[in-house]
Every structure is written in structure tokens, then in C-alpha cells.
Protein backbone atom coordinates (compact mmCIF):
# COMPACT_ATOMS: atom_id res chain seq x y z
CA UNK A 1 194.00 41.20 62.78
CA UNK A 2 193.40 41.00 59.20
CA UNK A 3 195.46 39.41 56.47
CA UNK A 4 198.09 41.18 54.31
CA UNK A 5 197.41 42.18 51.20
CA UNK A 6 199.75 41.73 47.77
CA UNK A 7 199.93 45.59 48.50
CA UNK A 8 200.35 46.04 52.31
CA UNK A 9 202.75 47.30 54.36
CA UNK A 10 203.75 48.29 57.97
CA UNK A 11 205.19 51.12 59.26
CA UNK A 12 207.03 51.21 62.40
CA UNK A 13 207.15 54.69 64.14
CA UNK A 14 204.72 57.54 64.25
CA UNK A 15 206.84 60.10 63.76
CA UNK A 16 207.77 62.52 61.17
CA UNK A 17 209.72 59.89 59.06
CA UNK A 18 206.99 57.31 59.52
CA UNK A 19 204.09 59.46 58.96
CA UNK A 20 205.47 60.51 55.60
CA UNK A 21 206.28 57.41 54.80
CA UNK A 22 202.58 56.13 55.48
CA UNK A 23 201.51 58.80 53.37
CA UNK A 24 203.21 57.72 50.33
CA UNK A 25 202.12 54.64 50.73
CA UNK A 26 198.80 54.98 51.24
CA UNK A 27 198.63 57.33 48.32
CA UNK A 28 199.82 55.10 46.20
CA UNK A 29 196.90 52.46 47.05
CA UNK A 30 199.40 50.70 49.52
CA UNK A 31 197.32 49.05 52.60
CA UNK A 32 199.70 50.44 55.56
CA UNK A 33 199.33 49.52 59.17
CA UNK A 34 200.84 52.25 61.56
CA UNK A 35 202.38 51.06 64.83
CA UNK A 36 203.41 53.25 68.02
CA UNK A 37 204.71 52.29 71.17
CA UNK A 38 203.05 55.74 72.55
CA UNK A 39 199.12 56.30 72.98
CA UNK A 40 199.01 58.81 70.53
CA UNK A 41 201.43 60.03 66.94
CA UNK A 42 203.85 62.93 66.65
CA UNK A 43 204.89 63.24 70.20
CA UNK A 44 208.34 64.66 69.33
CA UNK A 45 207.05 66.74 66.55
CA UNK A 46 204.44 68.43 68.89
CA UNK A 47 206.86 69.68 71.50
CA UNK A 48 209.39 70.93 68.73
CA UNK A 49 206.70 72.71 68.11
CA UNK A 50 206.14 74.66 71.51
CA UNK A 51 208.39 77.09 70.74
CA UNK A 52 207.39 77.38 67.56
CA UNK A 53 207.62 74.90 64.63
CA UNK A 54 210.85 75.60 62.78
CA UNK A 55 209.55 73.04 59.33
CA UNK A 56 212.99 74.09 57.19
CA UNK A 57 215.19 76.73 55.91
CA UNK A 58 214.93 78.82 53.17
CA UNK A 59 218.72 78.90 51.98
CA UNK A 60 220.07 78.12 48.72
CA UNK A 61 219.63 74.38 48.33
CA UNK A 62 223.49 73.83 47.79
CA UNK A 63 224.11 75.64 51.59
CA UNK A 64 220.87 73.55 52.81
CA UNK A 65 222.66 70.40 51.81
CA UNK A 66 226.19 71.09 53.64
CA UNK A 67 224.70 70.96 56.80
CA UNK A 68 224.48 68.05 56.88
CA UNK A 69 228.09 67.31 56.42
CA UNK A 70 230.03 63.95 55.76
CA UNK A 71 226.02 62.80 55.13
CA UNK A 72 225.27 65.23 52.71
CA UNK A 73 225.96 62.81 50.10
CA UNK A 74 224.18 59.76 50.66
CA UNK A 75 221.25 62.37 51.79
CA UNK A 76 221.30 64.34 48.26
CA UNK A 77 218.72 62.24 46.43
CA UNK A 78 215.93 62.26 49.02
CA UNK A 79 216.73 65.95 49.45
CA UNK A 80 216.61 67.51 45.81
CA UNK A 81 213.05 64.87 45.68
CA UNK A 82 211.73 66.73 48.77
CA UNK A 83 213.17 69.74 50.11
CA UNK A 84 212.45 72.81 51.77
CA UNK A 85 210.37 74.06 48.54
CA UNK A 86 208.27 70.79 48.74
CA UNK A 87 207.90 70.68 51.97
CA UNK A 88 206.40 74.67 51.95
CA UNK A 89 204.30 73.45 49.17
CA UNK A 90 203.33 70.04 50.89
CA UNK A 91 202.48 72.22 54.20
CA UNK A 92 200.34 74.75 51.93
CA UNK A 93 198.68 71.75 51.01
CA UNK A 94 197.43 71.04 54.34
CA UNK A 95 196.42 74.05 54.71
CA UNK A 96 199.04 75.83 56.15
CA UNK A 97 200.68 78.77 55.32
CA UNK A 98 204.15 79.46 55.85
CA UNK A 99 206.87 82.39 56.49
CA UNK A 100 210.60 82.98 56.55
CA UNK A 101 211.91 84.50 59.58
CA UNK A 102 214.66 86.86 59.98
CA UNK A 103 217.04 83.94 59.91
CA UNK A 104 216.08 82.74 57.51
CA UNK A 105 214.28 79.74 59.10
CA UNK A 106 210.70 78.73 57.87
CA UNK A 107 207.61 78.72 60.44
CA UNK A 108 203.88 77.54 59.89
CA UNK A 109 202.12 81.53 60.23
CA UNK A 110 200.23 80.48 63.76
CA UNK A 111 203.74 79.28 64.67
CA UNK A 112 201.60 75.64 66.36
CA UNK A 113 202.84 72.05 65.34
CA UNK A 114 199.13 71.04 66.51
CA UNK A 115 197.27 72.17 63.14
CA UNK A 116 199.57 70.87 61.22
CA UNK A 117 199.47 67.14 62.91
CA UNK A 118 195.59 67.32 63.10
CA UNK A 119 195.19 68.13 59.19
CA UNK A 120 197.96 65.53 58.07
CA UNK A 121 196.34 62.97 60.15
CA UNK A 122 193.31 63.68 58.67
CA UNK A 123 194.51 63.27 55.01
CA UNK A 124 196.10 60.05 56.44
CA UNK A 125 192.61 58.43 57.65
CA UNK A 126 191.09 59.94 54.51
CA UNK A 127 193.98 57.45 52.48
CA UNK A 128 192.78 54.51 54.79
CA UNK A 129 196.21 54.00 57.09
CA UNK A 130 195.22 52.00 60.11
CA UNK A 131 196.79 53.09 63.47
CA UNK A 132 197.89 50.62 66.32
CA UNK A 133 198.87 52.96 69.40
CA UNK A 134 200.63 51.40 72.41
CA UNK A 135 202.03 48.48 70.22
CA UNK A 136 205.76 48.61 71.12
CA UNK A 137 208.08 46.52 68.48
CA UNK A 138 210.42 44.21 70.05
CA UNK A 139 211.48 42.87 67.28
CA UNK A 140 210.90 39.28 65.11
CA UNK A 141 209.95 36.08 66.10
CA UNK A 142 212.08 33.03 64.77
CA UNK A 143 209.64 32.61 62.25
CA UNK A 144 209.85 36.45 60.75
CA UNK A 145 206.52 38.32 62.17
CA UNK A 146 206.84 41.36 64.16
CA UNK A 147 206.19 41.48 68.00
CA UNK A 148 204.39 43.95 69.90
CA UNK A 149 204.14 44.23 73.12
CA UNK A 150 200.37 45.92 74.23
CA UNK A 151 198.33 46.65 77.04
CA UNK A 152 196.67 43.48 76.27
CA UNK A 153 199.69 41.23 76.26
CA UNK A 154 201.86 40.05 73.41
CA UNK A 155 201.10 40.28 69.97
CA UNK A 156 202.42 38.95 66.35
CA UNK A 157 202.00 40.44 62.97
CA UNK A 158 202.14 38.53 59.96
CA UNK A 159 205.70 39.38 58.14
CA UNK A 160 204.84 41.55 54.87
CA UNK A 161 206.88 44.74 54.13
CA UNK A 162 208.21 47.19 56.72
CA UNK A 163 209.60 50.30 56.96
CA UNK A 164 211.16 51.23 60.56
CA UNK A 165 211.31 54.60 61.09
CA UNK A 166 211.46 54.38 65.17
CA UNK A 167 214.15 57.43 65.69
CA UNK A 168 216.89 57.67 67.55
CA UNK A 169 217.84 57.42 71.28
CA UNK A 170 216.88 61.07 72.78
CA UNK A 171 213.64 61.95 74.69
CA UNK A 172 212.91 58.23 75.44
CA UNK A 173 209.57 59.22 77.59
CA UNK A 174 208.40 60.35 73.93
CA UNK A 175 208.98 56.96 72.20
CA UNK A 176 212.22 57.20 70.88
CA UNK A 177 214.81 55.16 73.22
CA UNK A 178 217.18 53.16 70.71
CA UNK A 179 215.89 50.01 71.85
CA UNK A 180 216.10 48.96 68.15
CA UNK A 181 219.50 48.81 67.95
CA UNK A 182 220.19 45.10 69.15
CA UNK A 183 217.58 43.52 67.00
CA UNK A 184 218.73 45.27 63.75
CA UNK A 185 222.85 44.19 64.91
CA UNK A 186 221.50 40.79 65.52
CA UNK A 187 220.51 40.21 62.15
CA UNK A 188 223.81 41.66 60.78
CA UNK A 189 222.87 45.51 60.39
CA UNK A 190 225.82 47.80 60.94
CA UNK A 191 224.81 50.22 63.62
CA UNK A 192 227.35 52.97 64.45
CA UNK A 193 226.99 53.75 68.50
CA UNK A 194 224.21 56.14 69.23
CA UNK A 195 225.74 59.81 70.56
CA UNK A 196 223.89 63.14 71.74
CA UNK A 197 223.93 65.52 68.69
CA UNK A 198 222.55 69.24 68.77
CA UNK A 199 222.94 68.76 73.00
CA UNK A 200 224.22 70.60 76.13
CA UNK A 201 227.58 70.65 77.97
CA UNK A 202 229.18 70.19 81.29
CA UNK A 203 231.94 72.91 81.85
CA UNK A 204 235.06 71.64 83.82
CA UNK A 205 235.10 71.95 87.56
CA UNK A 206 231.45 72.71 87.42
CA UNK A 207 230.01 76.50 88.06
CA UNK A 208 229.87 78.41 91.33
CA UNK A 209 226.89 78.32 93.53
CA UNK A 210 226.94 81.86 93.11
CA UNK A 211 226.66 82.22 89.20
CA UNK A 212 224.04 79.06 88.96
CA UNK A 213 221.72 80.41 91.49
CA UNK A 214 221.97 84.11 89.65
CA UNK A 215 222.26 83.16 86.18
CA UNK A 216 221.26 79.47 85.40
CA UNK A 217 218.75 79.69 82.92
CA UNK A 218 219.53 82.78 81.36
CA UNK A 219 220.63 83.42 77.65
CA UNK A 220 224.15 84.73 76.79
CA UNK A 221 223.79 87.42 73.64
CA UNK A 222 224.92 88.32 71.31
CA UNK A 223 228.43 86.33 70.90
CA UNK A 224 230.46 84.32 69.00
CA UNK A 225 231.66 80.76 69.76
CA UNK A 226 235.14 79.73 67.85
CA UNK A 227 236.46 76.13 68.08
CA UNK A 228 238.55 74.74 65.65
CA UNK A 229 237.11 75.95 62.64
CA UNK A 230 234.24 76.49 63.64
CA UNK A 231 233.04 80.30 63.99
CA UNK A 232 229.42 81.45 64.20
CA UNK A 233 227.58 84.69 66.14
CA UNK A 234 224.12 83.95 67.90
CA UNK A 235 223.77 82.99 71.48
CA UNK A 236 222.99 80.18 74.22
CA UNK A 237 221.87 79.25 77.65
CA UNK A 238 224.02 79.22 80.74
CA UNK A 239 222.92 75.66 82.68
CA UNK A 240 223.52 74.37 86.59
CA UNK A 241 225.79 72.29 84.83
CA UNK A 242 227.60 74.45 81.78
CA UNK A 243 225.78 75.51 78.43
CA UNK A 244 223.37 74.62 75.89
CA UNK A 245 221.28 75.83 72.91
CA UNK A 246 221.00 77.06 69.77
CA UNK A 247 225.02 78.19 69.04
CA UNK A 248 226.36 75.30 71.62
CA UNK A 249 224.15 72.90 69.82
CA UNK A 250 225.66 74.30 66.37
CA UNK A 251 229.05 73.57 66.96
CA UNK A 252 227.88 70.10 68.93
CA UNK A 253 229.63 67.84 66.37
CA UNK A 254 233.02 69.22 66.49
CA UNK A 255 232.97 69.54 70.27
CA UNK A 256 231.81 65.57 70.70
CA UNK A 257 234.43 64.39 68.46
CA UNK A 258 237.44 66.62 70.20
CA UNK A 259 236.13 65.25 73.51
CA UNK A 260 236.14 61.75 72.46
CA UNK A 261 239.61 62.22 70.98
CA UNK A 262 241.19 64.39 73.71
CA UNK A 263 239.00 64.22 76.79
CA UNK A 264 238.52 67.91 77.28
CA UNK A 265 237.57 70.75 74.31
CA UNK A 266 238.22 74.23 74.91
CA UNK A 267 236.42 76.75 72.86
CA UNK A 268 236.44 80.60 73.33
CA UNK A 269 233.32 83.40 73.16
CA UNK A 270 233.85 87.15 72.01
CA UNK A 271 231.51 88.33 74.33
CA UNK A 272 231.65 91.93 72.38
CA UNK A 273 231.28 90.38 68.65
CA UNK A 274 230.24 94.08 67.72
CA UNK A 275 233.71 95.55 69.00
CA UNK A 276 236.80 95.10 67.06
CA UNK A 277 240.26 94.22 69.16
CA UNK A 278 242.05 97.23 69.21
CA UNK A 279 239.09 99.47 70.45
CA UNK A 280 238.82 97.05 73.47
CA UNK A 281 242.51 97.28 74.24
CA UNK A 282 242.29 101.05 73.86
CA UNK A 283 239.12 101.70 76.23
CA UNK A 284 240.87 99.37 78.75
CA UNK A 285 244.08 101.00 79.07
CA UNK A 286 242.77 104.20 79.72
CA UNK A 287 241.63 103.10 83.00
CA UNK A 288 238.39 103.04 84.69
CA UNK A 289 239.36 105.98 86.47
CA UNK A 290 236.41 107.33 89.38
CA UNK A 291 234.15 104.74 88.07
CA UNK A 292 233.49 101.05 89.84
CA UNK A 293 234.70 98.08 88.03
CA UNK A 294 231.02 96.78 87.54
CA UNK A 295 230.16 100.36 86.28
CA UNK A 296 233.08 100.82 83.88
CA UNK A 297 232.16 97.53 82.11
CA UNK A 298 228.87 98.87 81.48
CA UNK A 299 229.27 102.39 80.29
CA UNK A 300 232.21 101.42 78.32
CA UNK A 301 231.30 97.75 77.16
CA UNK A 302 227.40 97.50 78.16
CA UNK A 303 228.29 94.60 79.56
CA UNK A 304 226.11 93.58 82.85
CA UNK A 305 224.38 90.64 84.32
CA UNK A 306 225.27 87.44 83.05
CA UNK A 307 228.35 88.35 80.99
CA UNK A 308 229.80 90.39 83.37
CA UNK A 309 229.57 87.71 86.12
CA UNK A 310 231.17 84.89 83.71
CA UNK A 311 234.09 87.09 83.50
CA UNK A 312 234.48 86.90 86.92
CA UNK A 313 234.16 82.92 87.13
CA UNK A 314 236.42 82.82 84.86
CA UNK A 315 239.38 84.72 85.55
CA UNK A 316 239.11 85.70 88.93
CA UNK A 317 241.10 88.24 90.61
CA UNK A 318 242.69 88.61 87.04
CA UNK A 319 239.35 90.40 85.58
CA UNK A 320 240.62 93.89 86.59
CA UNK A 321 244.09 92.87 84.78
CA UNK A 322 243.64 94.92 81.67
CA UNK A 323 245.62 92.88 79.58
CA UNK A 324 244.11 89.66 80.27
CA UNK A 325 240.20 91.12 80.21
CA UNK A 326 241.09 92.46 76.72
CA UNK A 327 242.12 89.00 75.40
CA UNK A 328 239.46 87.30 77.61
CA UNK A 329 236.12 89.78 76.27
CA UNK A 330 237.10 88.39 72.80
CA UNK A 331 238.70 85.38 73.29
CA UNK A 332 237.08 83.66 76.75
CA UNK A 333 237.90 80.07 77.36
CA UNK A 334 235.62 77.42 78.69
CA UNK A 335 236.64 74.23 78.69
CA UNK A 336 233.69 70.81 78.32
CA UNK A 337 234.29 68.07 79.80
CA UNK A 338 231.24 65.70 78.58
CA UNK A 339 228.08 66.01 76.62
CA UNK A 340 224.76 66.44 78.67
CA UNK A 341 223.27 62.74 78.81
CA UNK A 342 221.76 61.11 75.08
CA UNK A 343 218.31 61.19 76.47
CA UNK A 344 218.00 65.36 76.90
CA UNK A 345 219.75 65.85 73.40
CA UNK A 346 217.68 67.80 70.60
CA UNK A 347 218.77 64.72 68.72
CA UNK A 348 220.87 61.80 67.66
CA UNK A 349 223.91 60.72 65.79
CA UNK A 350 224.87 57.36 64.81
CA UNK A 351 222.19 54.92 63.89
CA UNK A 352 222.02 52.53 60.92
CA UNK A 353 224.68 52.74 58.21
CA UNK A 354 224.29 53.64 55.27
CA UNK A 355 226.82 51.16 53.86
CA UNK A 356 223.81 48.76 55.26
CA UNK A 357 221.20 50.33 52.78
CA UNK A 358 221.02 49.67 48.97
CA UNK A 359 219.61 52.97 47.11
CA UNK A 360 215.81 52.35 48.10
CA UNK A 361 216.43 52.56 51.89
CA UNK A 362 216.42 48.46 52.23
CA UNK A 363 218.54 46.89 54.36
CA UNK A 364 220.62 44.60 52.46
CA UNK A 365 220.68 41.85 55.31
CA UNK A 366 217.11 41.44 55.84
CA UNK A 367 214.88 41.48 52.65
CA UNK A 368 211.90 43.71 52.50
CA UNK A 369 212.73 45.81 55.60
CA UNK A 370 213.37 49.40 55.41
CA UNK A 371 214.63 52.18 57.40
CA UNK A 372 214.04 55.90 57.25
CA UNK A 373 214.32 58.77 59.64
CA UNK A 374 217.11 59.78 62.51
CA UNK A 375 217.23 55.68 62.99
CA UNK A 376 220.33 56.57 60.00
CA UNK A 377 223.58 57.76 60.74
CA UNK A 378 223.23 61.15 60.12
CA UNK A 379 222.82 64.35 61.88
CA UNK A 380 222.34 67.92 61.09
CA UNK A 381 222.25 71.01 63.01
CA UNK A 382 218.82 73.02 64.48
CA UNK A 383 217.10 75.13 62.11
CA UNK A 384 214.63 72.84 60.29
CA UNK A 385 217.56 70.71 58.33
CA UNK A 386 216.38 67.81 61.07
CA UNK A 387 212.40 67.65 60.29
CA UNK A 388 213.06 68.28 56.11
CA UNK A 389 215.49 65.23 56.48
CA UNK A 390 213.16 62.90 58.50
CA UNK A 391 210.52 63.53 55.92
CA UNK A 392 212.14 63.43 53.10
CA UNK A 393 213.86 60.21 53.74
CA UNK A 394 210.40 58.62 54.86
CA UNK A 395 209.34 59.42 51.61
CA UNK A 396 212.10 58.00 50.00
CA UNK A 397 212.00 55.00 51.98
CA UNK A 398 208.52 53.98 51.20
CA UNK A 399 209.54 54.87 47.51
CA UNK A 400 212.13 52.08 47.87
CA UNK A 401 209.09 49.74 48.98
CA UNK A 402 207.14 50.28 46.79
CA UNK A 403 209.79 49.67 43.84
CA UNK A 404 211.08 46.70 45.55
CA UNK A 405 208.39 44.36 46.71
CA UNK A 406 205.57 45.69 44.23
């Protein structure tokens, strides 16, 4: 262990937020030490990137900003400093070239979260930040340093400067597990409770046997999920349990909140978002004459498979009622009972509030410790808003730092 410098400082967290802010740092001529609980950096980031590494969006900054809601506020600065322009140009710096997809959504060109990791650690190593993997924080010791707990046993860090960017409380076997939370509320850190955002649902009653061993897994598209306000085409995943992905995770804040208000939320799909109203009335009230049920639905409706069999689990016998199918293939209920569990959502709401922050990302109950990352209480929806936000308020963060104990 070597001794702090006047200009040292430790980062807690190796992912996005803490990487970024480790960057800044060491750019600046800052000594930083880089701690991780897991035996290697960017664990998270790497699997977001399996399916392809969505870095931002290219929207209008003003529509890039509302996603993030009731946040969007106390977000702004560290936003308009590094958005999704900076971040294309920061990537481009690295060495990798970007492209916006036909929603709009922004994609290294191989599409791989690897190169990406390898060249920014590189730069890192270049800039002289030290990495400690398999040094899990558990907090201070009465006396201020940090403790780690290693393969080797215990350890203590001198106290000096440190930014805690140590996520939120989903995909624990990855490193982030929320364990943080008591040690920051201990020293007087307002903490709002950590909840699943962008995450799965459990229908009521459960599905049949029949539809999960036929259709669990499989993607429902195209359609269009309304709840209370909330109105948006694109499609999701039918589960064992009830429904997930990209649109269910899109409305996820809405839903969480009515279900911790009312105990149940019941949205509805159009199932035929191409097909006005009055032409579905119109083709059902004609009959389906010779035809079977199954094969009037599809010549009329091209509806087979997956949608066709949710109609059924849904009404019942009342799917051949041609009043009720009419209001049900634009309007079909499904009522959640609960989120999926914290630790399988995309990620997390709640965290540290901002109340508890002065404008450099300091906690204003404990002196010269900062906070960056989804550790804050924000959240935002898929679609690259969560990765710009995590790096631009590790950037911001570190800013603070530097500013404040310089």
C-alpha cells in the first residue's frame, strides 16, 4: 500500500460511472486507485453488450433529457457537459466508430462492448490508474479508512477522497447488490428504497401450462401497450411467469407505482396497431363463414401463434364472441400483480438522494465522499439514456472532486 498523495483519490466501482470517473481524474494528473469487488472491470457493461451495445440515442437533446423524468432536472448539467454527441465523439476517440439504427438508438459499428472496454482500459493504464480487483468495500472503520474485504483477508485504506460509484441493486452475481445502502444511511445519507426499474412482470393468476410450454420465450409484435397515459408501439416477451422487455420495461415506472398504490395494474395491448377500430368490427361481423376460427383470424387479421393463443387465455369461450374479440384485439387486458424480483431487473430506481448531494456530487454529510452512477435516485428507460447517464455523472462527479478537495 502506498501513501496518498495531495492529489489522490479512490474510486469505488468499476463500472461505467466509475471508470469515467477514473478517467477524469487521472487525466487531470489525479493519482486514482480503482477498487472492485469482482475479479475483473465492466462486468455489467460487457453483457449489455451481448446483444449489442446500445451507447445512447441520437434524439434531440431536449426529448433525450425527458426520459428521464422527475430526474431530468437535477440530471441536466452533467447531461448538456456530456451527452450523446460527446459520448459518439469520446467513443470515436477510442477508436470506435459509431451508427444510428433505425430507432434511432446509437451502436459501436462491430456492435461488441469488448473493444470498447479493452481500448478504454488501455487509455486508463496509459493515465496511471491502479486497479485493486476482488477488494469488496464494506464500508469505514471508526477511524475513517475504507475496508475491503480480499482473498487475502481484511484490508484498510488510508481515508483521502472517494467517489462511490458501486450501482444499484440488480444483477448482484455481477457486483452490483446494494449492499451500500446501510453504510451510506448510517452516516445520515438519505437513501430512497431500492425498486426494479426497466424489469419483468407477473400476470395475475399466472399463465396456463398450455401457453408457457408453447409460447414462453417468444416475442409479441408488433403492438401497442396503453396504461394510464402511457401509449407506445414496439413489442415484448411472453415469460413462465407474465411479460418482459423492451415495451414492458418502457412503461415499468408507471406500472410499479400503480402497483404499489393499488395492488394490481391493468394495462391493455392492440394486438392489430396497424388496423383501425371500425375495420375490425366490420371484418368480424361478417362472420367467419366456411372458414375455422384459427383460420379466419389469420386470413383476415394474420394473426397466429402467440397472439392468437393469448386471445384465448384471455377470454376464453368468449373469443368467438364478436363483440368482445373486437374490443379485446385492440384493447386486451392483462392485469400485473408484482414486479419480477430487483436482482433480474435491467436496472434500478431509488438510490441516494439528490437532496443529499451539493452541486459537485458530494455528499453533504460526509466530507470528501462522492457518489456517481445508478447508486442516485434516478432511472431512465432502455435505449442508451442508462449508460450516457452513468457516464456522464461519473464525470461530473470526479469534476466535483477535483473542485472540492484540490
Amino acid at each position: 500500500m502506498q501513501c496518498p498523495s495531495p492529489h489522490s483519490a479512490v474510486v469505488i466501482g468499476g463500472g461505467p460511472a466509475g471508470l469515467a470517473a477514473a478517467e477524469v481524474l487521472s487525466a487531470a494528473g489525479w493519482t486514482v486507485d480503482l477498487f472492485d469487488a469482482m475479479p475483473s472491470v465492466g462486468r455489467k457493461f460487457l453483457l449489455a453488450g451481448r446483444g449489442g451495445l446500445n451507447l445512447t440515442h441520437s434524439e434531440p437533446f431536449e426529448r433525450f433529457l425527458s426520459r428521464f423524468g422527475a430526474r431530468a432536472q437535477p440530471l441536466h448539467p452533467a447531461l448538456e457537459a456530456f451527452g450523446p454527441d460527446a459520448l459518439r465523439a469520446w467513443a470515436a476517440d477510442l477508436g470506435i466508430s459509431t451508427f444510428v439504427g433505425t430507432s434511432g438508438r446509437v451502436f459501436p459499428t462491430d456492435m461488441k462492448a469488448a473493444p470498447l472496454l479493452r481500448a478504454w482500459l488501455h487509455r486508463l493504464r496509459e493515465q496511471g490508474v491502479r486497479f485493486h480487483m476482488r477488494h469488496r468495500w464494506r464500508g469505514w472503520t471508526d477511524t475513517g479508512d475504507l475496508r475491503f474485504d480480499t482473498p487475502a483477508g481484511p484490508v484498510e485504506w488510508p481515508a483521502q477522497p472517494t467517489l462511490l460509484a458501486l450501482g444499484g441493486a440488480s444483477w448482484a452475481r455481477l457486483g452490483s447488490d446494494g449492499a451500500w445502502v446501510p453504510w451510506l444511511a448510517a452516516r445520515g445519507v438519505a437513501v430512497a428504497p431500492l425498486q426494479p426499474a426497466n424489469c419483468g412482470f407477473d400476470v395475475q393468476g399466472g399463465w396456463s401450462d398450455y401457453l408457457v410450454q408453447h409460447h414462453a420465450g417468444q416475442p409479441i409484435k408488433p403492438v401497442r401497450l396503453a396504461f394510464q397515459g402511457f401509449d407506445q408501439q414496439g413489442e415484448f416477451v411472453l415469460t413462465a411467469t407474465g411479460i418482459e422487455g423492451s415495451l414492458v420495461y418502457a412503461a415499468s415506472r408507471p406500472l410499479r407505482e400503480a402497483l404499489a398504490r393499488d395492488g394490481t395494474a391493468t394495462l391493455h395491448l392492440d394486438l392489430l396497431p396497424q388496423t383501425p377500430p371500425e375495420k375490425v368490427r366490420s371484418l368480424l361481423h361478417r362472420g367467419v363463414g366456411s372458414k375455422s376460427f384459427a383460420s379466419f383470424l389469420k386470413s383476415q387479421f394474420k394473426l397466429q401463434g402467440l397472439k392468437t393463443a393469448l386471445l384465448h387465455e384471455v377470454l376464453g369461450p368468449a373469443v368467438k364472441d364478436p363483440t368482445r374479440l373486437a374490443e379485446a384485439l385492440k384493447a386486451l387486458p392483462l392485469t400485473l400483480v408484482r414486479t419480477r424480483p430487483i436482482d433480474e431487473a435491467i436496472s434500478t430506481a431509488g438510490g441516494v438522494a439528490w437532496a443529499a448531494l451539493d452541486e459537485g456530487y458530494q455528499l453533504k454529510s460526509c466530507p470528501r465522499i462522492f457518489v456517481a452512477g445508478e447508486m442516485l435516485d434516478w432511472e431512465a428507460p432502455t435505449g442508451g439514456y442508462l449508460l450516457t447517464a452513468s457516464l456522464a455523472t461519473g464525470r461530473a462527479a470526479a469534476a466535483g472532486l477535483m473542485r472540492a478537495c484540490a
